[in-house]
Protein backbone atom coordinates (compact mmCIF):
# COMPACT_ATOMS: atom_id res chain seq x y z
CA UNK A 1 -2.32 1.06 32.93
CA UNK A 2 -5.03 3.34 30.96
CA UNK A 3 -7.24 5.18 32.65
CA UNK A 4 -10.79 3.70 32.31
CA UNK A 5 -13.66 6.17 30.19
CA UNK A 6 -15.29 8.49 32.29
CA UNK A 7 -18.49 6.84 30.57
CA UNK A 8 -18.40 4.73 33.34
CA UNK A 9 -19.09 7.84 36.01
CA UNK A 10 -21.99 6.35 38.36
CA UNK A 11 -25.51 7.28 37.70
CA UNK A 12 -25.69 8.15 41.33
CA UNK A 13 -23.32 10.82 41.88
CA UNK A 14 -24.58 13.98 42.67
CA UNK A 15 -24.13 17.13 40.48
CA UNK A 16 -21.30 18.42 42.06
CA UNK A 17 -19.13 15.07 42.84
CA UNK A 18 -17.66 13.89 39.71
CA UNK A 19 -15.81 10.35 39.45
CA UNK A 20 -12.88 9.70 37.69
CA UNK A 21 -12.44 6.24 37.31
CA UNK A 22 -8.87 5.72 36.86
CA UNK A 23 -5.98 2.29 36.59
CA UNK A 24 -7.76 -1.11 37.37
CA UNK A 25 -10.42 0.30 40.15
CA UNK A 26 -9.59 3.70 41.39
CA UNK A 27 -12.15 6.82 41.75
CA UNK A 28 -10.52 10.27 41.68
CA UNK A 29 -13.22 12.39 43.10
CA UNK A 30 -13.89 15.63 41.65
CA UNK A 31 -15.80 18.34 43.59
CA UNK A 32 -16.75 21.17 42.07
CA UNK A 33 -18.55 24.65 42.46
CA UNK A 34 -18.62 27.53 40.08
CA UNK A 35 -15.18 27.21 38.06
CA UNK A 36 -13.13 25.83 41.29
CA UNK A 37 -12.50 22.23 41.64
CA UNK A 38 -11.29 19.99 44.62
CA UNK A 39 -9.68 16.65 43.98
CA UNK A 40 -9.67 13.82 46.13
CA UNK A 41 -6.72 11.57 45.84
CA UNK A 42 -5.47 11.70 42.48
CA UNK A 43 -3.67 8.52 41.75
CA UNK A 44 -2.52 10.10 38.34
CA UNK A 45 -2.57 13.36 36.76
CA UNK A 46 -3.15 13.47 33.19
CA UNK A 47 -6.98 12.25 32.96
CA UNK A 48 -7.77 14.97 36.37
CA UNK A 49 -5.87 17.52 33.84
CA UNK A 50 -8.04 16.72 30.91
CA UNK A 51 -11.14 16.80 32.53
CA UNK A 52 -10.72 20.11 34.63
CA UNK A 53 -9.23 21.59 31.57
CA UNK A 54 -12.17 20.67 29.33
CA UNK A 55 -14.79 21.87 31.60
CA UNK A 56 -12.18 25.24 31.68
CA UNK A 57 -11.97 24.61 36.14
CA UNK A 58 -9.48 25.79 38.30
CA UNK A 59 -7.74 23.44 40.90
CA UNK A 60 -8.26 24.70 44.24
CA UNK A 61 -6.98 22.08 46.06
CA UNK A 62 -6.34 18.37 46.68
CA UNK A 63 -7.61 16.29 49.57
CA UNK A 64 -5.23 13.13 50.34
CA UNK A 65 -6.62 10.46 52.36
CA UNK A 66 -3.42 8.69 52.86
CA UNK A 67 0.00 8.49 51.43
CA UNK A 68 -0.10 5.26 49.23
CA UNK A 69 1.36 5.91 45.65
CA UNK A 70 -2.84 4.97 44.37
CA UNK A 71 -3.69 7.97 46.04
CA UNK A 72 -0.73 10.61 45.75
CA UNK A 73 0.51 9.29 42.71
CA UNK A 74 -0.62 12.88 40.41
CA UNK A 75 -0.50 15.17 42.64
CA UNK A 76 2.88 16.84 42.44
CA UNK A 77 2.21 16.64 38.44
CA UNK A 78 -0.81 18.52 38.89
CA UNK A 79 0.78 20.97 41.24
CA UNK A 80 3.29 21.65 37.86
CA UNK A 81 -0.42 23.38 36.22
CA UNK A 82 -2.00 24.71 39.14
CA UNK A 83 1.13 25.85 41.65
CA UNK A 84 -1.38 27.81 43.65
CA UNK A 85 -3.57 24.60 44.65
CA UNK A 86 -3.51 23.78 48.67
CA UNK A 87 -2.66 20.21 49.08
CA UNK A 88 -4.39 19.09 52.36
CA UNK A 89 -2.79 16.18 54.54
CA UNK A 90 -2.43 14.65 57.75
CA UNK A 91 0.29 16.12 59.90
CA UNK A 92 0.92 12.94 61.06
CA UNK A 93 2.33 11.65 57.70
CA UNK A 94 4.46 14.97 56.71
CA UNK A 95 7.58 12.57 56.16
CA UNK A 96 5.04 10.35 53.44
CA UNK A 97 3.09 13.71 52.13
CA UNK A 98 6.02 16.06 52.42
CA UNK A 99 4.15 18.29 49.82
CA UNK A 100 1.21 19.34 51.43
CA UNK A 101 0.89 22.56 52.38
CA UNK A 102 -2.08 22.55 54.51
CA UNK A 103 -1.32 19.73 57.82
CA UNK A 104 -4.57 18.85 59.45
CA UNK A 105 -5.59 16.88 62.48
CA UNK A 106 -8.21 15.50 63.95
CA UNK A 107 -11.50 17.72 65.14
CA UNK A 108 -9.94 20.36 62.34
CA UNK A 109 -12.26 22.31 60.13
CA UNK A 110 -11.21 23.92 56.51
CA UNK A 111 -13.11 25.67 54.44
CA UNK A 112 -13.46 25.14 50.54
CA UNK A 113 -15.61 26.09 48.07
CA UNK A 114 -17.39 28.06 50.74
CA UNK A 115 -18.05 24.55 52.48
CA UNK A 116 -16.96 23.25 55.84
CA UNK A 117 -15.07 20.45 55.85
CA UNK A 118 -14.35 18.83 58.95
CA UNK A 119 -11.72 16.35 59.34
CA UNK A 120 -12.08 13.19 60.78
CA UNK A 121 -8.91 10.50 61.87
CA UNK A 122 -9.60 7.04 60.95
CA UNK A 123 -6.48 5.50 61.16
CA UNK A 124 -6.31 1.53 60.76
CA UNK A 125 -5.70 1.04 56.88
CA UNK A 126 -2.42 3.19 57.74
CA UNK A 127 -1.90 4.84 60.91
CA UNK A 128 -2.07 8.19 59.51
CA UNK A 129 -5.94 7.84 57.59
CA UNK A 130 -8.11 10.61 57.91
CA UNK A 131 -11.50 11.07 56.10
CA UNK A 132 -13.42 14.50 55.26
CA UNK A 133 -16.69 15.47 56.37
CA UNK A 134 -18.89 17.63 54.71
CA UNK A 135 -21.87 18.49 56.81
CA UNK A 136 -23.50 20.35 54.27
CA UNK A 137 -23.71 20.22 50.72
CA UNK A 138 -24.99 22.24 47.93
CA UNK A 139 -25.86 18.87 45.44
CA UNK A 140 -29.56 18.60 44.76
CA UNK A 141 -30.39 16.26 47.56
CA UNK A 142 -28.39 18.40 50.34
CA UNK A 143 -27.31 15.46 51.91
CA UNK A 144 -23.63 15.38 53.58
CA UNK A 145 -20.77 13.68 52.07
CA UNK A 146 -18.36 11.84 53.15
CA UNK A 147 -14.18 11.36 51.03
CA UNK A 148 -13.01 8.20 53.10
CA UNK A 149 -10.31 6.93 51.16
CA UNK A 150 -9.54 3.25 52.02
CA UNK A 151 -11.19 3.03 55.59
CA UNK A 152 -14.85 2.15 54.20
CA UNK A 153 -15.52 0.85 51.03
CA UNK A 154 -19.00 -0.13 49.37
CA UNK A 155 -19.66 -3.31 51.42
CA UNK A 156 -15.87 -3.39 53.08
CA UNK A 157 -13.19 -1.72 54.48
CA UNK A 158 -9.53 -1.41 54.04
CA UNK A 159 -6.69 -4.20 54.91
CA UNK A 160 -4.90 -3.41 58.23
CA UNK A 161 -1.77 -2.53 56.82
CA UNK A 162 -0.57 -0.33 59.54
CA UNK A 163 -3.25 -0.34 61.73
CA UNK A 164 -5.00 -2.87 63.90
CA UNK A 165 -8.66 -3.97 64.26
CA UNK A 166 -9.44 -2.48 67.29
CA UNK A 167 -8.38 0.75 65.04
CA UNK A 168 -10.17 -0.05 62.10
CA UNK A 169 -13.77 -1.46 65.01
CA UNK A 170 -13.09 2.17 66.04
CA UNK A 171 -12.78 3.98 62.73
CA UNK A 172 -15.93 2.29 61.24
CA UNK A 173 -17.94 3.04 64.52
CA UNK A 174 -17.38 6.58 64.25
CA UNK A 175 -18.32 6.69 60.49
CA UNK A 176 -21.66 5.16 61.31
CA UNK A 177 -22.13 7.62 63.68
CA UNK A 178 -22.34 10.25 60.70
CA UNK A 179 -25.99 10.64 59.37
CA UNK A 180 -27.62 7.77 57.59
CA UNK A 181 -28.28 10.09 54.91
CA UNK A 182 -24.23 10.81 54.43
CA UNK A 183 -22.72 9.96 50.68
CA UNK A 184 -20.15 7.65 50.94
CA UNK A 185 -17.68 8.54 47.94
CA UNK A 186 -14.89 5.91 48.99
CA UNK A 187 -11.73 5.65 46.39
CA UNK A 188 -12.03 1.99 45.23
CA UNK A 189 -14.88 -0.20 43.43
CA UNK A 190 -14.89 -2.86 45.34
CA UNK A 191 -18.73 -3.44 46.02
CA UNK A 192 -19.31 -6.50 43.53
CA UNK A 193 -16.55 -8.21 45.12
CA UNK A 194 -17.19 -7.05 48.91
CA UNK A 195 -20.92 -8.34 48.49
CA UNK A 196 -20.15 -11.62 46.60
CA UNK A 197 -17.95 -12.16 49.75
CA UNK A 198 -20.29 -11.11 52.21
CA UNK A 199 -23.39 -13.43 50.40
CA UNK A 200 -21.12 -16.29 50.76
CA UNK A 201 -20.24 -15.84 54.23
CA UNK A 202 -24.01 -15.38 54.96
CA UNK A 203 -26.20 -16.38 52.42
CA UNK A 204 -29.27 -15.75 54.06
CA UNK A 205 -29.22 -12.58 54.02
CA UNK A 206 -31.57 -10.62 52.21
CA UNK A 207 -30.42 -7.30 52.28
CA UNK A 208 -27.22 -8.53 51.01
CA UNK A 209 -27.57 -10.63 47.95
CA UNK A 210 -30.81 -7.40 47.19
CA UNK A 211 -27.81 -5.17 47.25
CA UNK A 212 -25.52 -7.13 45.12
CA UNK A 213 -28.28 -7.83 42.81
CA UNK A 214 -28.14 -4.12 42.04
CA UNK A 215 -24.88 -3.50 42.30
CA UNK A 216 -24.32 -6.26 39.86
CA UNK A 217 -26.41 -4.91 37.39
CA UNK A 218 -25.25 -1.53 37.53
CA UNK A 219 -21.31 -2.73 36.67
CA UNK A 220 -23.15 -5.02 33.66
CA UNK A 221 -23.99 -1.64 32.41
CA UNK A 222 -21.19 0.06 33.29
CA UNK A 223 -22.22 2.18 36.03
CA UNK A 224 -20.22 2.63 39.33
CA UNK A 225 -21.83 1.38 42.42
CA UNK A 226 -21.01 4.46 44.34
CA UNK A 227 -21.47 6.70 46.50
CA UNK A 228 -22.85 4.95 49.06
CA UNK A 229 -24.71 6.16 51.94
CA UNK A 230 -23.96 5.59 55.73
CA UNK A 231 -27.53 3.77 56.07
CA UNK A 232 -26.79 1.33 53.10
CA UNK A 233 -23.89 0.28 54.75
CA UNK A 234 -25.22 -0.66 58.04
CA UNK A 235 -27.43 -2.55 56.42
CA UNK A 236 -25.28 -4.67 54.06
CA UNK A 237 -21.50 -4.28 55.24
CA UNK A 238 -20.27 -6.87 58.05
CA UNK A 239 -17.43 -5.23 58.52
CA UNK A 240 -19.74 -2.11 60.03
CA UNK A 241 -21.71 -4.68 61.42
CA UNK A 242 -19.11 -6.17 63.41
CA UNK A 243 -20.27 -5.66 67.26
CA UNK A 244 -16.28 -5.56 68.30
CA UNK A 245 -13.12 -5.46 67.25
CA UNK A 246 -12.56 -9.17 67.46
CA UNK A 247 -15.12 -9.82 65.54
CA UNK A 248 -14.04 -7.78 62.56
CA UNK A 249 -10.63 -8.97 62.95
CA UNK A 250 -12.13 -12.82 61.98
CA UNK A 251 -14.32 -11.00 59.38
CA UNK A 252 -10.85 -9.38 58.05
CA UNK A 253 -8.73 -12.38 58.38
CA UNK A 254 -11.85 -14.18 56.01
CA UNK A 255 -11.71 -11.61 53.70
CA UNK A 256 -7.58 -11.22 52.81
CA UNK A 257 -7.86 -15.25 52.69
CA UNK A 258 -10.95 -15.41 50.49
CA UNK A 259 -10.53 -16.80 46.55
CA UNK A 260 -14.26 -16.83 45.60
C-alpha cells in the first residue's frame, strides 16, 4: 500500500515531533534535534529514508514499541543506510526484535538527543509493550511526551492480543498517572472511529461528541488528530475511564464487536 502525503502531518505536532503517516493509518514518529533524528516504529523504510534524507538528518536510533510487522516492518532496511543507528527494544521480546541492539526494561532510562527517556512496560496489547517517556522536552510548549505504540490510542486502546484486561486496566492507569500536560504521540489514527464508538455507547456525553466534533473536522481537512494529551484522554476515552479491569474488559469486548 502507498504511503499517504506527509501533507497530512497534524497541525498539532510540536516542532520537533514529525509524523509520517504511512499504509492505511500508521504514524512513524520522527524526533528530531539539530541534524540527529529518532524514529519511532517504522512500519516501512523508504518514505522515513526520503524524509530524513531531504531534510540532510542522521538516524540516531529507532524506538520499537512492540514487535508487530506495522511497527518493525523498515527497520532492518533502514539499518542498510544508517548501520550505526541503536535500535532500542524490550528485552523481553529479543526472540521477536532479535535486531536491537539496545534491550531495555522497565524503570530504565536512555539518553538521546541529550534527552532522558525513561521507559515504561505496558504490556497488554502484547506481553512485551513498553512505551517511552520523555519528561522533558525541548518543543516550544516544553511539555513531556509520551511514544505509546498500541497501548493508548486517541480515544482507545489496543486489542488484547497477548495480554489481558487486568494488564491493559493496569497499563492505562499508569499512563494517566503521567502529567495531564503529557503529548500523546500514539502510532495509529484511530480517533474518528474510537469517538464515533464511544458517542454511541454514551451519547450524552458532552465532552465526547465536542471532541469528535473536532476531530472530525480536522480529518475533513486532512489534518491528523494527534498528539493527544494525557488530560484529553481522561476526559473523552472510556477505556481510561474504566474504574477496573472488568469494566474495560466489557468496554473491549463492545469495541472488537462494534460495526457502526
Amino acid at each position: 500500500m502507498e504511503a499517504t502525503s506527509t501533507s497530512a502531518i497534524s497541525d498539532r505536532q510540536h516542532s520537533s515531533i514529525h509524523a509520517l503517516p504511512v499504509l492505511e493509518d500508521n504514524i512513524i514518529w520522527i524526533w528530531i534535534e539539530g541534524n540527529q533524528a529518532v524514529v519511532v516504529d517504522p512500519a516501512v523504510a523508504e518514505p522515513v529514508k526520503r524524509w530524513l534524507k531531504t531534510r540532510n538528518l542522521s538516524l540516531e536510533a529507532v524506538l520499537q514499541t512492540h514487535h508487530h510487522a506495522d511497527h518493525i516492518g523498515g527497520t532492518l532496511e533502514l539499518l542498510k543506510d544508517w548501520p550505526e543507528a541503536a535500535v532500542v527494544a524490550a528485552a523481553a521480546d529479543i526472540d521477536r526484535i532479535p535486531f536491537q541492539t539496545i534491550s531495555i526494561d522497565d524503570g530504565d532510562q536512555i539518553s538521546l538527543l541529550n534527552s532522558t527517556v525513561e521507559v515504561l512496560s505496558v504490556a497488554g496489547h502484547t506481553r512485551a509493550h513498553v512505551a517511552y517517556y520523555l519528561p522533558t522536552t525541548k518543543e516550544d510548549s516544553g511539555d513531556p511526551a509520551l511514544f505509546c505504540g498500541d497501548t493508548l490510542f486517541g480515544a482507545g486502546c489496543g486489542r488484547l492480543f497477548e495480554g489481558t484486561a487486568e494488564d491493559m486496566h493496569r497499563a492505562l492507569q499508569r499512563l494517566s498517572s503521567l502529567p495531564a500536560k503529557t503529548k500523546i504521540y500514539c502510532a495509529h489514527e484511530y480517533t474518528e472511529a474510537n469517538l464515533r464508538w464511544a458517542a454511541a455507547l454514551q451519547p450524552e456525553d458532552v465532552a465526547i461528541n465536542e471532541r469528535l466534533a473536532d476531530v472530525s473536522a480536522r480529518r475533513q481537512r486532512g489534518a491528523l488528530s494527534l498528539p493527544s494529551s494525557i488530560s484529553e484522554e481522561q476526559r473523552t476515552n472510556l477505556f481510561m475511564r474504566a474504574q477496573s479491569s472488568k469494566e474495560l474488559a466489557e468496554l473491549r469486548q463492545h469495541k472488537d464487536q462494534w460495526r457502526g
